[in-house]
C-alpha atoms as a PDB file:
ATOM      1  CA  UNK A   1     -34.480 -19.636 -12.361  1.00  0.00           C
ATOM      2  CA  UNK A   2     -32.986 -17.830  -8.995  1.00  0.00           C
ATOM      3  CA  UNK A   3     -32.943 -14.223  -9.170  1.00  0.00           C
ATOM      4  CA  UNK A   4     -29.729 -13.046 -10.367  1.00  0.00           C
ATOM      5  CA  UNK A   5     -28.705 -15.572 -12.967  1.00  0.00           C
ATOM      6  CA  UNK A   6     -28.899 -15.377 -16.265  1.00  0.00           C
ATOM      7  CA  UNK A   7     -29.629 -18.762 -19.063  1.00  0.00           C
ATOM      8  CA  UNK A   8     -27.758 -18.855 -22.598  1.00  0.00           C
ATOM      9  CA  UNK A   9     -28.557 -21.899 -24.946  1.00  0.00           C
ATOM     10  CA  UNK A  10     -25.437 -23.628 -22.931  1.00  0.00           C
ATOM     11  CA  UNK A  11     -25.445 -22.318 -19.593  1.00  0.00           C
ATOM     12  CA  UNK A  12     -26.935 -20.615 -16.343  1.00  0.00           C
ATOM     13  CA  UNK A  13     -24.628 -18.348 -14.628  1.00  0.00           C
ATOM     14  CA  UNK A  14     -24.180 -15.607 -11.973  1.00  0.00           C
ATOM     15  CA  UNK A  15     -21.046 -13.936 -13.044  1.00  0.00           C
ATOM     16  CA  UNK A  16     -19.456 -10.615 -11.151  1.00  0.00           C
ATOM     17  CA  UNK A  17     -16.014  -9.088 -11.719  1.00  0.00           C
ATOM     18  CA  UNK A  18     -14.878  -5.961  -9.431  1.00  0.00           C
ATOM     19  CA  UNK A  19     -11.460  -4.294 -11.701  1.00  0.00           C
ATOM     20  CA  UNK A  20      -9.768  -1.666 -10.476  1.00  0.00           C
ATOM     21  CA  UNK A  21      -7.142  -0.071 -12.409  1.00  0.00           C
ATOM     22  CA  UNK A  22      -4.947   2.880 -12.769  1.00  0.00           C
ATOM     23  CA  UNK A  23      -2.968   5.784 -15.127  1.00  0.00           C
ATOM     24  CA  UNK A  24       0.407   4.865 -15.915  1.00  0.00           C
ATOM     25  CA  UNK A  25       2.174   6.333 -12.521  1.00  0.00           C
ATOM     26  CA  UNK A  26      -0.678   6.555 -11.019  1.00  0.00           C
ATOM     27  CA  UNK A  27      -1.487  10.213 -12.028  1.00  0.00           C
ATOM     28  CA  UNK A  28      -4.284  12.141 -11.177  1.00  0.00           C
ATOM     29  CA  UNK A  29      -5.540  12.841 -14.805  1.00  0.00           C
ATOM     30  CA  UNK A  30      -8.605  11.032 -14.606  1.00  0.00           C
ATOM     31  CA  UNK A  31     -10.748  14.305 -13.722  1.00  0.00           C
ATOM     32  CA  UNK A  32     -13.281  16.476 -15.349  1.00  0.00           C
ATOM     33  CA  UNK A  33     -13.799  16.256 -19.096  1.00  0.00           C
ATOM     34  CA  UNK A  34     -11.392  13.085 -18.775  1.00  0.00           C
ATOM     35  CA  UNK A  35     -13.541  11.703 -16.065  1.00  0.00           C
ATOM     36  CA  UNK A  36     -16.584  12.085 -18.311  1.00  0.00           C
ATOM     37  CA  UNK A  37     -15.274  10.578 -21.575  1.00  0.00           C
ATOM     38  CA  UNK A  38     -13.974   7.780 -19.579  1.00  0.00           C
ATOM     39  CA  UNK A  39     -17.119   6.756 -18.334  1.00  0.00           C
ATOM     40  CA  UNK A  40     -18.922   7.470 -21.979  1.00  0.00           C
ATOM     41  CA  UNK A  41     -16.114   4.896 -23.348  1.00  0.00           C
ATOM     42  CA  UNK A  42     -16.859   2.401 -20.413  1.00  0.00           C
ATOM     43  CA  UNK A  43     -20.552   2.284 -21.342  1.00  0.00           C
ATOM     44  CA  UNK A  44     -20.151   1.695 -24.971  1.00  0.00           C
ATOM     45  CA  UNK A  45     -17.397  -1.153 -24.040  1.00  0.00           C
ATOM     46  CA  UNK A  46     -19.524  -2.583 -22.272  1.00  0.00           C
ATOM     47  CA  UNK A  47     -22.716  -2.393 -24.291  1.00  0.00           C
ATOM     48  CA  UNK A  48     -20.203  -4.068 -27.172  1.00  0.00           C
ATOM     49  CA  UNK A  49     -18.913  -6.837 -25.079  1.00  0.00           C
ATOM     50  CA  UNK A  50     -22.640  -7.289 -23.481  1.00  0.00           C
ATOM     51  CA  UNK A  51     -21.742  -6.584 -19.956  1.00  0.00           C
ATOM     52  CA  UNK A  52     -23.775  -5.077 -17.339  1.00  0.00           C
ATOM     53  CA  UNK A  53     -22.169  -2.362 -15.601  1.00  0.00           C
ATOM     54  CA  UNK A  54     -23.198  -2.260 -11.287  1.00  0.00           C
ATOM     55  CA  UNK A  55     -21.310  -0.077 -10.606  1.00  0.00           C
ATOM     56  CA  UNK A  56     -18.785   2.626 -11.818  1.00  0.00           C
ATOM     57  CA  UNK A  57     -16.658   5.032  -9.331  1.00  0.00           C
ATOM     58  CA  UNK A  58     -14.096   7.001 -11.362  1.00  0.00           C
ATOM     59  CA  UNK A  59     -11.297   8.441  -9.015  1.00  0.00           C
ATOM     60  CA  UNK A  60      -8.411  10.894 -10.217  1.00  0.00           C
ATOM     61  CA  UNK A  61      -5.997   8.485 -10.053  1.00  0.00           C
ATOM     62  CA  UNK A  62      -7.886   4.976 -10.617  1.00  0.00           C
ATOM     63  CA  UNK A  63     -11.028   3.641 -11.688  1.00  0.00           C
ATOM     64  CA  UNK A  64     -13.528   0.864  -9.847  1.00  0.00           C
ATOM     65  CA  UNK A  65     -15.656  -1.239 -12.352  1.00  0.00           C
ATOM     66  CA  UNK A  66     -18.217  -3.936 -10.915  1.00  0.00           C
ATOM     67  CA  UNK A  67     -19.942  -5.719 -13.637  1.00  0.00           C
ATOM     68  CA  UNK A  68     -21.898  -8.780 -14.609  1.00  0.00           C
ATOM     69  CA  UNK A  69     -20.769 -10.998 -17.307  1.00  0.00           C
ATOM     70  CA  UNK A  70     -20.985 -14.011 -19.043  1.00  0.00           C
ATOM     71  CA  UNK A  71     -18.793 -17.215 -19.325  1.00  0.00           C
ATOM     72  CA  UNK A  72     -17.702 -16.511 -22.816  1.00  0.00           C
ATOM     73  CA  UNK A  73     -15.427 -13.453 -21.527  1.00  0.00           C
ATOM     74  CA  UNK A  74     -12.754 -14.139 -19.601  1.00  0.00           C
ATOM     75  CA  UNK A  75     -11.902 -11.842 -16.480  1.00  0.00           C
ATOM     76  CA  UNK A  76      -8.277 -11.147 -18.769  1.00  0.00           C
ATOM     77  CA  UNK A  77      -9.977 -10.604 -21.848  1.00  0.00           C
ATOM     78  CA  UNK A  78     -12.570  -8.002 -20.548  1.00  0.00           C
ATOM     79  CA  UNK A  79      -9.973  -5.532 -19.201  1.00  0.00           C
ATOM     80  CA  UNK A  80      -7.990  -5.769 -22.083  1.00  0.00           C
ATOM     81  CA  UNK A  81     -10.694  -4.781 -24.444  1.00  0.00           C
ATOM     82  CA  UNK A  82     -11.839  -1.739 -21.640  1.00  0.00           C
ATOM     83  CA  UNK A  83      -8.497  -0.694 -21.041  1.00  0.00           C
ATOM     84  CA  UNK A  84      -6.920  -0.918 -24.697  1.00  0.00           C
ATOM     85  CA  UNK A  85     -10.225   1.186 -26.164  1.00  0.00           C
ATOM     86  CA  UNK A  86     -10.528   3.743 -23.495  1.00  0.00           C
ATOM     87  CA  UNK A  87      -6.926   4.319 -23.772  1.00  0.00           C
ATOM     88  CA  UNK A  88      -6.858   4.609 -27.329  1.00  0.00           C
ATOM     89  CA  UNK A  89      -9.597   7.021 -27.526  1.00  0.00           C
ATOM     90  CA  UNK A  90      -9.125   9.122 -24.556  1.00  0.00           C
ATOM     91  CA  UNK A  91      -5.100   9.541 -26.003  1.00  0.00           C
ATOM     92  CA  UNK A  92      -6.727  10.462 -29.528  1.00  0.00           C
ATOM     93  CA  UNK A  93      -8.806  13.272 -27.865  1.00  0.00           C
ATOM     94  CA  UNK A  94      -6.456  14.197 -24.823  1.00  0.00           C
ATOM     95  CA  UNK A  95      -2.812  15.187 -23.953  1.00  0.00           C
ATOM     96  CA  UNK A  96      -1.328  12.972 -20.749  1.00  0.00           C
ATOM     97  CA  UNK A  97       2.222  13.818 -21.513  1.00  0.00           C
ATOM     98  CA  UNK A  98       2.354   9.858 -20.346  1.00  0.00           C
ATOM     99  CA  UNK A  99       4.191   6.849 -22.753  1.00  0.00           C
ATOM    100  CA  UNK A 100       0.731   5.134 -22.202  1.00  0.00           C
ATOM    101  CA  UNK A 101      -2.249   5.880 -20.257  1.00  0.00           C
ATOM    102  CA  UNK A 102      -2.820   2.879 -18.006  1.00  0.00           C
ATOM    103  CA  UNK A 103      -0.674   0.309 -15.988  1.00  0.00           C
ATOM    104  CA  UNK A 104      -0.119  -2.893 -17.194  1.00  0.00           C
ATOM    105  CA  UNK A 105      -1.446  -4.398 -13.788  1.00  0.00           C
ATOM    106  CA  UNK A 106      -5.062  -4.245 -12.350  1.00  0.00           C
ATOM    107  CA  UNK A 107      -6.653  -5.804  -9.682  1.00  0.00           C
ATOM    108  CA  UNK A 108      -9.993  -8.253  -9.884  1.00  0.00           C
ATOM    109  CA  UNK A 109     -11.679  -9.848  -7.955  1.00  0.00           C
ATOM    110  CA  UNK A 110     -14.804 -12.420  -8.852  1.00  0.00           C
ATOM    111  CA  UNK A 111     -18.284 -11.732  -6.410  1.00  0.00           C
ATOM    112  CA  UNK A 112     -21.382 -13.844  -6.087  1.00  0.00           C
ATOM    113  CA  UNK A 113     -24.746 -14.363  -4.965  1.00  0.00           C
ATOM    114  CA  UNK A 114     -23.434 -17.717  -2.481  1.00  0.00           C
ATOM    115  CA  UNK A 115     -20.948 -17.333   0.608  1.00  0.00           C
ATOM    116  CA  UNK A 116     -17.595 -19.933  -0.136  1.00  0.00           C
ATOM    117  CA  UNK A 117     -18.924 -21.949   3.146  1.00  0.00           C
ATOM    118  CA  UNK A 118     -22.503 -22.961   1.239  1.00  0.00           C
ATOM    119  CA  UNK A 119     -20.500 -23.992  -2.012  1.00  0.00           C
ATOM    120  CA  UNK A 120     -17.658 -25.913   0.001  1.00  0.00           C
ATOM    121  CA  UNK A 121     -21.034 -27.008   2.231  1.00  0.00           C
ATOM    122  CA  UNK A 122     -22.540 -28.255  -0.875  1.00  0.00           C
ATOM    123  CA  UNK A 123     -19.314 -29.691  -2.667  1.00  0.00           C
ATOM    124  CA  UNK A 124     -18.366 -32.053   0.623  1.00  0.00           C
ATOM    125  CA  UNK A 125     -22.615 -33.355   0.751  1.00  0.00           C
ATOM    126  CA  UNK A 126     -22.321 -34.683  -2.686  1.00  0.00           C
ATOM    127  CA  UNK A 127     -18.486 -36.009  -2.393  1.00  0.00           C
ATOM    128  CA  UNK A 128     -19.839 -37.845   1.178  1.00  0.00           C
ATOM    129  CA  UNK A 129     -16.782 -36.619   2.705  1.00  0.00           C
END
């Protein structure tokens, strides 16, 4: 099997999600002791939903997560579980003086191992077009 990919009983894939998110307001309370526990919660998440993290850059006022996943989780359903238990936790142990801790929006984007041209390349060779 290529490097990269991983095989379940039903599939081979090469999946890699870049989120970025931020505080409600986009405050800078992601810092310090916050900026710690946020990345303890991540990890656990993560180990729970059996996604491997790349790479994790906390800022004060957003967050960059790069992972690899499977097909099973949605791009949607990954953030939600991240966001909604890091929230919860970090609100149980922390005072924001925010309504909630994070935005409703975020921002991903999906990465691979093959440049767009090779799979367009490959999709027109076996239409004949």
């Amino acid at each position: 099997m290529p490097r990269g990919y991983s095989r379940e009983r039903t599939s081979v894939h090469n999946l890699h999600y870049h989120f970025i998110w931020c505080p409600k307001y986009r405050k800078s309370v992601l810092t310090d002791e916050v900026a710690k526990r946020l990345e303890q919660l991540i990890e656990e998440k993560a180990d729970e939903l059996g996604l491997e993290i790349l790479r994790l850059a906390i800022q004060p006022d957003h967050v960059h997560l790069f992972i690899t996943s499977n097909p099973k989780l949605s791009p949607n359903k990954i953030i939600q579980q991240v966001k909604g238990y890091t929230s919860r936790n970090l609100r149980d142990e922390f005072d924001f003086g925010l309504p909630s801790l994070w935005t409703r929006s975020y921002f991903v984007s999906s990465a691979g191992e093959v440049p767009s041209q090779t799979i367009e390349e490959y999709i027109e060779a076996q239409t004949g077009q």
